[in-house]
N, C-alpha and C. Protein backbone atom coordinates (compact mmCIF):
# COMPACT_ATOMS: atom_id res chain seq x y z
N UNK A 1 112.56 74.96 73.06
CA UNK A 1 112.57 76.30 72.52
C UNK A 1 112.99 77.26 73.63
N UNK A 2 113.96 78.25 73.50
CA UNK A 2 114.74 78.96 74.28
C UNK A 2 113.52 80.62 74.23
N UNK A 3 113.08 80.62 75.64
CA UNK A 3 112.41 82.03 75.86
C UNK A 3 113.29 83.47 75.32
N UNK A 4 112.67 84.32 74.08
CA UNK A 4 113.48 85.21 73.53
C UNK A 4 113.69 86.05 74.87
N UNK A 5 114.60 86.86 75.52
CA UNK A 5 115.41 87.74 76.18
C UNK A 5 114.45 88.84 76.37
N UNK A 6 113.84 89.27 77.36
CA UNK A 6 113.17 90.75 77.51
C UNK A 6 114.04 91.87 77.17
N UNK A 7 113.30 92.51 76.20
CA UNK A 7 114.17 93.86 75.69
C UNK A 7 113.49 94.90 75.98
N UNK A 8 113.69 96.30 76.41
CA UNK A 8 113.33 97.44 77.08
C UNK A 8 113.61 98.18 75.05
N UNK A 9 112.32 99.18 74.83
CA UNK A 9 112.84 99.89 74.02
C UNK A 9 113.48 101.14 74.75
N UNK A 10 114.09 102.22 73.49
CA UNK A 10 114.90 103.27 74.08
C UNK A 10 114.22 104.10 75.01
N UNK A 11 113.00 104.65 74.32
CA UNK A 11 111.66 105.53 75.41
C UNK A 11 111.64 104.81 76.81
N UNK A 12 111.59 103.45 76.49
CA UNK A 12 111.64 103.08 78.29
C UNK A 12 112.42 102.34 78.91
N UNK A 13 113.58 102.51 78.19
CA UNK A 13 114.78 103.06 79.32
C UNK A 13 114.90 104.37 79.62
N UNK A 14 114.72 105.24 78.89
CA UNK A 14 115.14 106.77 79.30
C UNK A 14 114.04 107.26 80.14
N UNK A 15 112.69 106.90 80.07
CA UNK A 15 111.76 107.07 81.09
C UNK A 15 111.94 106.17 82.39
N UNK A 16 112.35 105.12 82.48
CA UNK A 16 113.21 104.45 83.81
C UNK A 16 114.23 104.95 84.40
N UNK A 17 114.86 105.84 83.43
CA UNK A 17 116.42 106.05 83.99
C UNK A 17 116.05 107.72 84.63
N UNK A 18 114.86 108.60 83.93
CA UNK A 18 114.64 109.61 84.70
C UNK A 18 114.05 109.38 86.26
N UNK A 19 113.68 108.42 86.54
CA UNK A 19 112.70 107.81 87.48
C UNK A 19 114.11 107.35 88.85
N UNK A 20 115.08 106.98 88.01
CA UNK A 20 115.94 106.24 89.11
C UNK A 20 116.20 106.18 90.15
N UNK A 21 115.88 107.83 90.66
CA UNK A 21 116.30 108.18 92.03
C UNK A 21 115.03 108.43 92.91
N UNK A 22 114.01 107.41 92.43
CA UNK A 22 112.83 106.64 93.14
C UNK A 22 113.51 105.41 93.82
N UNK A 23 114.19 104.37 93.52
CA UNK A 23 114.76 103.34 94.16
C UNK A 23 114.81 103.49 95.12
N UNK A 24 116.29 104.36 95.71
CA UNK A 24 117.11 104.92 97.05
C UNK A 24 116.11 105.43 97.63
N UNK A 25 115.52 106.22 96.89
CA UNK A 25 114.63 106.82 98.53
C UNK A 25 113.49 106.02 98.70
N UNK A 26 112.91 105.03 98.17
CA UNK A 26 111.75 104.41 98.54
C UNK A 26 112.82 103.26 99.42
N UNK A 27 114.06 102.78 99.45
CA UNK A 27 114.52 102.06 99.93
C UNK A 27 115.33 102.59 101.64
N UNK A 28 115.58 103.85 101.43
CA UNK A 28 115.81 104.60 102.57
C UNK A 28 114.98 104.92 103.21
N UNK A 29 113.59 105.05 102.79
CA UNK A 29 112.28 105.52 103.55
C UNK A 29 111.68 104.83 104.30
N UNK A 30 111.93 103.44 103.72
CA UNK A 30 110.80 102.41 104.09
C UNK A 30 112.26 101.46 105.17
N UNK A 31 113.45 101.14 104.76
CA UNK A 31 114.47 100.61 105.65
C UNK A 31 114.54 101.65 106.84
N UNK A 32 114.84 102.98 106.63
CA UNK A 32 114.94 104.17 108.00
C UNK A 32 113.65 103.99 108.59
N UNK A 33 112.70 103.76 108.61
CA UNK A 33 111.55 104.01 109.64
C UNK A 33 111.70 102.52 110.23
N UNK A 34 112.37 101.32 109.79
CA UNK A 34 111.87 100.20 110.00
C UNK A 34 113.49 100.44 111.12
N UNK A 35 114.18 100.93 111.13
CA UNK A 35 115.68 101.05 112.20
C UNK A 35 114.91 102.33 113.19
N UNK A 36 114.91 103.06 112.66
CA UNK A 36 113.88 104.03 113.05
C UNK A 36 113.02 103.15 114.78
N UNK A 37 112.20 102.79 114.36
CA UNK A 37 111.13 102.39 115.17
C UNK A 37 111.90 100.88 115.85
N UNK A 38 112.51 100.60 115.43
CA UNK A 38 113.36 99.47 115.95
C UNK A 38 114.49 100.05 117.50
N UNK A 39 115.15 100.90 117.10
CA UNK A 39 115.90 101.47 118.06
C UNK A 39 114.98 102.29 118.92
N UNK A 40 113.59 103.02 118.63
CA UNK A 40 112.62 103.85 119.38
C UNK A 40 112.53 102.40 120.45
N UNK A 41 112.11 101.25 120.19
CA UNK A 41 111.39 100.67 120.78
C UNK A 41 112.71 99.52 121.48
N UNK A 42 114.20 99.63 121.42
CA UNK A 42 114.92 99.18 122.30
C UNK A 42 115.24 100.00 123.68
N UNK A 43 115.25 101.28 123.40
CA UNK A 43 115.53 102.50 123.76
C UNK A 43 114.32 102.52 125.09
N UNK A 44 113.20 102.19 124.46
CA UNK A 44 111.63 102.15 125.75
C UNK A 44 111.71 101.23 126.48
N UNK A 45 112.74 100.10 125.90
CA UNK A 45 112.70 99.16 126.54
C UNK A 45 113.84 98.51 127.10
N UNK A 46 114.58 99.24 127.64
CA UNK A 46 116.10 99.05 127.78
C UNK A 46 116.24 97.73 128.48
N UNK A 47 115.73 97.66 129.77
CA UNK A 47 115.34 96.55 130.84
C UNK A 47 115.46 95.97 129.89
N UNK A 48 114.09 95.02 129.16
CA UNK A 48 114.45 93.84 129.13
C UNK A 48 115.27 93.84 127.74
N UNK A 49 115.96 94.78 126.99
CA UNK A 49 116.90 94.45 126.03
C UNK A 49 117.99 94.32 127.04
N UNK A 50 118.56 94.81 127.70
CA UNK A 50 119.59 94.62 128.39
C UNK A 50 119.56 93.33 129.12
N UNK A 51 118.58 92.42 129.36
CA UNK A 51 118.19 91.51 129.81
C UNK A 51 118.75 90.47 128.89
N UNK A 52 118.39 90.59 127.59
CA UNK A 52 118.61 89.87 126.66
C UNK A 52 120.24 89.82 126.57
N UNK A 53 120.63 90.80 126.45
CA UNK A 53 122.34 91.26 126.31
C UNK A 53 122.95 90.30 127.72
N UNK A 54 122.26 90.22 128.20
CA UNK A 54 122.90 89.54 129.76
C UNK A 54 123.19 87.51 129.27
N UNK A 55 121.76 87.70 128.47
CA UNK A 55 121.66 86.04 128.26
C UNK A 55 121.80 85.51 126.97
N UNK A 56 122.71 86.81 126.19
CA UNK A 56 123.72 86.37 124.93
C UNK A 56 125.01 86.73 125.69
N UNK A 57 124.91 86.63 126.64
CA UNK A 57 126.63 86.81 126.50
C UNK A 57 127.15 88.04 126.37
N UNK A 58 126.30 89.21 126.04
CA UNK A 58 127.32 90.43 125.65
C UNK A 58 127.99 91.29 126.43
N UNK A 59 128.87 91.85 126.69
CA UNK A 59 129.50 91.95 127.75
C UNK A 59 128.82 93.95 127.97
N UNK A 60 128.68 94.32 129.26
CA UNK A 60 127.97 95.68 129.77
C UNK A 60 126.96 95.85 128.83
N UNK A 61 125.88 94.86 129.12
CA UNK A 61 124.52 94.93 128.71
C UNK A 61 123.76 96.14 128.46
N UNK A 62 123.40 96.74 129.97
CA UNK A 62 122.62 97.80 129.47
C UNK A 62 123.43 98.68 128.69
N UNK A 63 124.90 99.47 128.77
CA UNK A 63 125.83 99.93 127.57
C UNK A 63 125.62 99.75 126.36
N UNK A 64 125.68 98.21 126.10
CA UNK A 64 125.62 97.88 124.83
C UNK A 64 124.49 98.01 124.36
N UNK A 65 123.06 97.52 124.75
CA UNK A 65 121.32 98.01 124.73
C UNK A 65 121.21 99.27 124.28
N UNK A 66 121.89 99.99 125.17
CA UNK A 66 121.46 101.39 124.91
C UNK A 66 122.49 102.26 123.69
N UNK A 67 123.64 101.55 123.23
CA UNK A 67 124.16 101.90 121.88
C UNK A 67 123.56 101.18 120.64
N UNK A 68 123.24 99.81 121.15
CA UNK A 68 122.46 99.64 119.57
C UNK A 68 121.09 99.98 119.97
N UNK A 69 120.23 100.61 120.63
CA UNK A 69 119.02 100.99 120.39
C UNK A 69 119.41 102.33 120.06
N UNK A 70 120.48 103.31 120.16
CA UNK A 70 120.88 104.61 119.55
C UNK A 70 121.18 104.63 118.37
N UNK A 71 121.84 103.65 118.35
CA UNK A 71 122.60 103.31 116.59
C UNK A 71 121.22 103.03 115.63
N UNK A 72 120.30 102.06 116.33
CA UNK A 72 119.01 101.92 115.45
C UNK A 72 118.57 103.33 114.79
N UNK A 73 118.22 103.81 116.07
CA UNK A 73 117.32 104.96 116.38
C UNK A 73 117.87 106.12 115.34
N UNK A 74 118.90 106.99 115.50
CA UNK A 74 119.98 107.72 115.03
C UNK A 74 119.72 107.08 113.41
N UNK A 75 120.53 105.61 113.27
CA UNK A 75 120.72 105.45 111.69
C UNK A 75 119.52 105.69 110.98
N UNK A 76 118.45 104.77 111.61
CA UNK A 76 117.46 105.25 110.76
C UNK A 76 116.65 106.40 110.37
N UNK A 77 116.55 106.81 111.39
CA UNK A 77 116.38 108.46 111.38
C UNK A 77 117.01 109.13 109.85
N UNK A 78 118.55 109.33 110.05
CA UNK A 78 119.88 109.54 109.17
C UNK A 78 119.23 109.14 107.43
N UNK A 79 118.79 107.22 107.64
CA UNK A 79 118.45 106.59 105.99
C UNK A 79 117.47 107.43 105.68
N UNK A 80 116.64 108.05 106.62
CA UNK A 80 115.34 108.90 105.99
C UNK A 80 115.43 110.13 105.19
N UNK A 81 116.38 110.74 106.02
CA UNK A 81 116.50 112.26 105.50
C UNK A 81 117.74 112.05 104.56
N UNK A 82 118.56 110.66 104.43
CA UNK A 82 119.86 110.65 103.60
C UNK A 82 120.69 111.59 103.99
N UNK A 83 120.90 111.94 105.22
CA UNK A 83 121.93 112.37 105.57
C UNK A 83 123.19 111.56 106.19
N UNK A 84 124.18 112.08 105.83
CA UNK A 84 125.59 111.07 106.60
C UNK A 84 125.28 109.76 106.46
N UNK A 85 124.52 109.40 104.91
CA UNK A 85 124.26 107.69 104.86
C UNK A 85 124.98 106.83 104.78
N UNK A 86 126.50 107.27 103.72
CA UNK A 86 127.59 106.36 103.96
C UNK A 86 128.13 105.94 105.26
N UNK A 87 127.79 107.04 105.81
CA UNK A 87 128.96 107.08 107.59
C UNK A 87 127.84 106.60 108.30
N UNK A 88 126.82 106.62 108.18
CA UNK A 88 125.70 105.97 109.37
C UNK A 88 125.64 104.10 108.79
N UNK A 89 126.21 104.15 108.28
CA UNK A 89 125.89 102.76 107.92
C UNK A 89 126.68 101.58 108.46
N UNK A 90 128.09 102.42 108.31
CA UNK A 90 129.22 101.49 109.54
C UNK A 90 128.41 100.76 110.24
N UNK A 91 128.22 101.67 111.68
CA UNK A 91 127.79 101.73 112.98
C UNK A 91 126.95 100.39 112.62
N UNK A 92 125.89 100.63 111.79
CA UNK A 92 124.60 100.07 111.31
C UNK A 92 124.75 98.09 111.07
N UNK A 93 126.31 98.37 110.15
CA UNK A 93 126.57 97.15 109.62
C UNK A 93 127.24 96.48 111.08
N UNK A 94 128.03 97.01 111.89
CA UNK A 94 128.71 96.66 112.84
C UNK A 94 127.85 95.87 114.05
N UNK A 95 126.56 96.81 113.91
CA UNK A 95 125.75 96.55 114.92
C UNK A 95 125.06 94.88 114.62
N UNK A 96 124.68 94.59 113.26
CA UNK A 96 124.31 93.44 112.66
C UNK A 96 125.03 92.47 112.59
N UNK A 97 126.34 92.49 112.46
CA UNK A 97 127.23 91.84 112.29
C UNK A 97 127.51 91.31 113.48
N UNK A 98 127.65 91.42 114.82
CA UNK A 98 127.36 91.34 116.20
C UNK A 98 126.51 90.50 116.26
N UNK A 99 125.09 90.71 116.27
CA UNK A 99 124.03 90.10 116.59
C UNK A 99 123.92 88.72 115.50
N UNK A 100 124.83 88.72 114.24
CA UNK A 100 125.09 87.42 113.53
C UNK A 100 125.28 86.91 114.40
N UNK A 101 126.83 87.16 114.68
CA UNK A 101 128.10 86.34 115.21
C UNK A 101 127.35 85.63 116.61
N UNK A 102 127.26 86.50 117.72
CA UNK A 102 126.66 86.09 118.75
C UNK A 102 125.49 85.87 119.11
N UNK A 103 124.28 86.22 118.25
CA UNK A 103 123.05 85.33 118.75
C UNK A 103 122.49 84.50 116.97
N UNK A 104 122.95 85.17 116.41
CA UNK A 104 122.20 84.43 115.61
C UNK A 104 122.93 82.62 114.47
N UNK A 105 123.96 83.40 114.55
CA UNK A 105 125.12 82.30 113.43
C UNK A 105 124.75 80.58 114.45
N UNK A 106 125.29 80.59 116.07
CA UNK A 106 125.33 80.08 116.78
C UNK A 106 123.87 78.73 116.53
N UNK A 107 122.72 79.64 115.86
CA UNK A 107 121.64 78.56 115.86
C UNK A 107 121.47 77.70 114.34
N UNK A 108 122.28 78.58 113.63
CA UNK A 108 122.27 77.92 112.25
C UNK A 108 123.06 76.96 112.09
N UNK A 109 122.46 76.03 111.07
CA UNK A 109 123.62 74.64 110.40
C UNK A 109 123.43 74.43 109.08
N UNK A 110 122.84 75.45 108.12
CA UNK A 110 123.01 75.34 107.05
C UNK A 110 123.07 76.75 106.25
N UNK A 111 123.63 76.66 105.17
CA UNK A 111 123.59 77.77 104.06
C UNK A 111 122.52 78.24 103.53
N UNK A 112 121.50 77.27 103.11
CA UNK A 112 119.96 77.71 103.45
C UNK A 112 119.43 78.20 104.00
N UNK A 113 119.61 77.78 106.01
CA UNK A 113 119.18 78.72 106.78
C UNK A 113 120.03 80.20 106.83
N UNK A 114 121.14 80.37 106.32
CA UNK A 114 121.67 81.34 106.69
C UNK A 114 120.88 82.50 105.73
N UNK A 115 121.45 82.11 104.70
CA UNK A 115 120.73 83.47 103.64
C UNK A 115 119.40 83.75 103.55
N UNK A 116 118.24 82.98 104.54
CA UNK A 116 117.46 83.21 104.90
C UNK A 116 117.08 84.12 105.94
N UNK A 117 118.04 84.46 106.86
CA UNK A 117 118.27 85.27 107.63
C UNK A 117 118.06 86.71 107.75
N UNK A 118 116.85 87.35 108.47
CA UNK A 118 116.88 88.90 108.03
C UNK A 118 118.01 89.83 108.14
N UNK A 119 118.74 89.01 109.10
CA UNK A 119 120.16 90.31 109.78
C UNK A 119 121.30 89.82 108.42
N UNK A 120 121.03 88.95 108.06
CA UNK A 120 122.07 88.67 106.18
C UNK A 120 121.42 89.90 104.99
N UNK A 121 119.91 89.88 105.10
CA UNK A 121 119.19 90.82 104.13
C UNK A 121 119.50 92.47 104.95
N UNK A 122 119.34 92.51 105.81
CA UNK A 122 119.92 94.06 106.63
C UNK A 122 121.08 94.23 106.33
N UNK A 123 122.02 93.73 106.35
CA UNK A 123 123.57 94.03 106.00
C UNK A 123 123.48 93.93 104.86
N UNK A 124 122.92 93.12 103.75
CA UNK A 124 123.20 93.23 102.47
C UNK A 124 123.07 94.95 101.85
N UNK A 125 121.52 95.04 102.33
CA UNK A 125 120.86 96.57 102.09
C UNK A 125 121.81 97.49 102.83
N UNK A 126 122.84 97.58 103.93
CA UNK A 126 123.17 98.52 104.57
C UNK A 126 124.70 98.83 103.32
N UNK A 127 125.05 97.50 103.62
CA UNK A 127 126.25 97.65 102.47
C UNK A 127 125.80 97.85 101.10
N UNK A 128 124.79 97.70 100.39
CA UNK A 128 124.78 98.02 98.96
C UNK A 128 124.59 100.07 99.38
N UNK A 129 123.76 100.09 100.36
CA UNK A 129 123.64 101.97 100.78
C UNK A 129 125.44 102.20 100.82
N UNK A 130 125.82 101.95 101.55
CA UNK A 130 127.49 102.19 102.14
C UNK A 130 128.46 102.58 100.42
N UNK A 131 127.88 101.47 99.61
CA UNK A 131 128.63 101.55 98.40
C UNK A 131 127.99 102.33 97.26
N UNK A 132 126.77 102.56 97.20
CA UNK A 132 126.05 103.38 96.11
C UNK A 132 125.33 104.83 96.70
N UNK A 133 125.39 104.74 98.05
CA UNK A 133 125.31 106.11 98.53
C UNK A 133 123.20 106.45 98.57
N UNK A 134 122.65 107.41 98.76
CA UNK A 134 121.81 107.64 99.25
C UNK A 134 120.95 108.25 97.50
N UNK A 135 121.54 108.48 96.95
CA UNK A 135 120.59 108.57 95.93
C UNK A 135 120.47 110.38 95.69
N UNK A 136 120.30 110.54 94.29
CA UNK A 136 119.78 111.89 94.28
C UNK A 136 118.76 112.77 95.20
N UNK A 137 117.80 111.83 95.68
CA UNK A 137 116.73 112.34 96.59
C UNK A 137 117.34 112.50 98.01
N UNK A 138 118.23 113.23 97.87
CA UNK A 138 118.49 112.91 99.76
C UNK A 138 119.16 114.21 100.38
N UNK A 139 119.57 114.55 101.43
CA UNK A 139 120.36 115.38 101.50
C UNK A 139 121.80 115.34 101.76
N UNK A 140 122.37 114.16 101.43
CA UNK A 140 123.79 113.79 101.41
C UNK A 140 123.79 114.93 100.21
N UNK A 141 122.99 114.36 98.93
CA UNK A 141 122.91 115.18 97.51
C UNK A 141 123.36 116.67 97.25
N UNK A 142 121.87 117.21 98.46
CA UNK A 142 122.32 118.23 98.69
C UNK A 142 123.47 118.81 98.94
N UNK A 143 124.25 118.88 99.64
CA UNK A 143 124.78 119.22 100.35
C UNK A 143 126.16 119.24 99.71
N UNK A 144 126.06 117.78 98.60
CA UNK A 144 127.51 117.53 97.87
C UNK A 144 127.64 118.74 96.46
N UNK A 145 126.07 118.87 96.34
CA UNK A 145 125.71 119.94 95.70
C UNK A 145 126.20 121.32 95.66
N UNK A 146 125.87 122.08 97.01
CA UNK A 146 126.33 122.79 97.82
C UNK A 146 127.80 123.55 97.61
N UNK A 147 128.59 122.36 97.99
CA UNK A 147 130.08 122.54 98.07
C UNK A 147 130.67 122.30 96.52
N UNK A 148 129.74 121.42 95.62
CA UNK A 148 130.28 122.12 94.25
C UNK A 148 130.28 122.98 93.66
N UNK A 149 129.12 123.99 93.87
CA UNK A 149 128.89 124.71 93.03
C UNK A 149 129.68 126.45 93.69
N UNK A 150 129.86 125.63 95.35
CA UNK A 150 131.05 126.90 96.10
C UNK A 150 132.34 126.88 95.33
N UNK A 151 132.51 126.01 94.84
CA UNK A 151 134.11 125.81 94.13
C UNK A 151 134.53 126.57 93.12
C-alpha cells in the first residue's frame, strides 16, 4: 500500500508563505555568528593559524591567516545584518573552496566521506545565499527598497 502524499490546505500555505522570510534570516543569523566568531577567533589567533597555513602548504601564511580570518570575520558579520550578502559570499565561497582543495579533499577517498564534509555543507549554504539572496528581513531589502521607490 502506497503512503497517500502530504497535502498542505490553502490557509496553510498562505500562513507559511506569510512567514517565509523567517527562513533567510534564521539562516543568516545563526550561519553569520557561526563565520562571525570563526574569523574573531582566527584573527586572536593568527600565530598558530598561520602555523597551520605553513603546514598545508599555503603559500604567505600569516597573509593568507589574516585574509581568511577577515573574510570570516567581515562575511559573517555582513550574513547578519544581510548586507552586501550576494557580494560577501564570493570571498566566503572562495575561501572554502581552498581549504577543500588543499587541506581537506587530500584526506578523502570516498563520496560518502565527501558530502559529509562541513566545508561541502558551508558552500552549499553560501551558494544557495549567493543565488536566492538575503531574504526580505535584511538590509540588502532595504536598501533595494530605497532606490525603488527613488525612481
Amino acid at each position: 500500500m502506497q503512503a497517500a502524499p502530504v497535502r498542505f490546505s490553502n490557509a496553510a500555505l498562505a500562513a507559511l508563505s506569510r512567514y517565509q522570510w523567517l527562513g533567510p534570516l534564521l539562516l543568516r543569523l545563526v550561519f553569520g555568528w557561526f563565520w562571525l566568531e570563526t574569523g574573531w577567533a582566527k584573527l586572536h589567533n593568527l600565530e598558530f593559524f598561520s602555523q597551520r597555513f605553513v603546514e598545508w602548504g599555503i603559500p604567505l601564511p600569516m597573509l593568507s591567516a589574516s585574509v581568511s580570518g577577515a573574510t570570516d570575520l567581515i562575511g559573517g558579520a555582513l550574513l547578519i545584518l544581510g548586507l552586501g550578502t550576494r557580494l560577501i559570499t564570493l570571498p566566503m565561497i572562495i575561501n572554502m573552496l581552498v581549504a577543500l582543495v588543499v587541506v581537506v579533499l587530500p584526506t578523502i577517498s570516498t563520496l560518502d566521506e565527501f558530502v559529509e564534509l562541513d566545508e561541502v555543507l558551508y558552500v552549499a549554504v553560501l551558494f544557495w545565499l549567493l543565488l536566492e539572496g538575503p531574504g526580505k528581513a535584511s538590509f540588502d531589502q532595504l536598501v533595494a527598497s530605497k532606490f525603488q521607490r527613488g525612481k
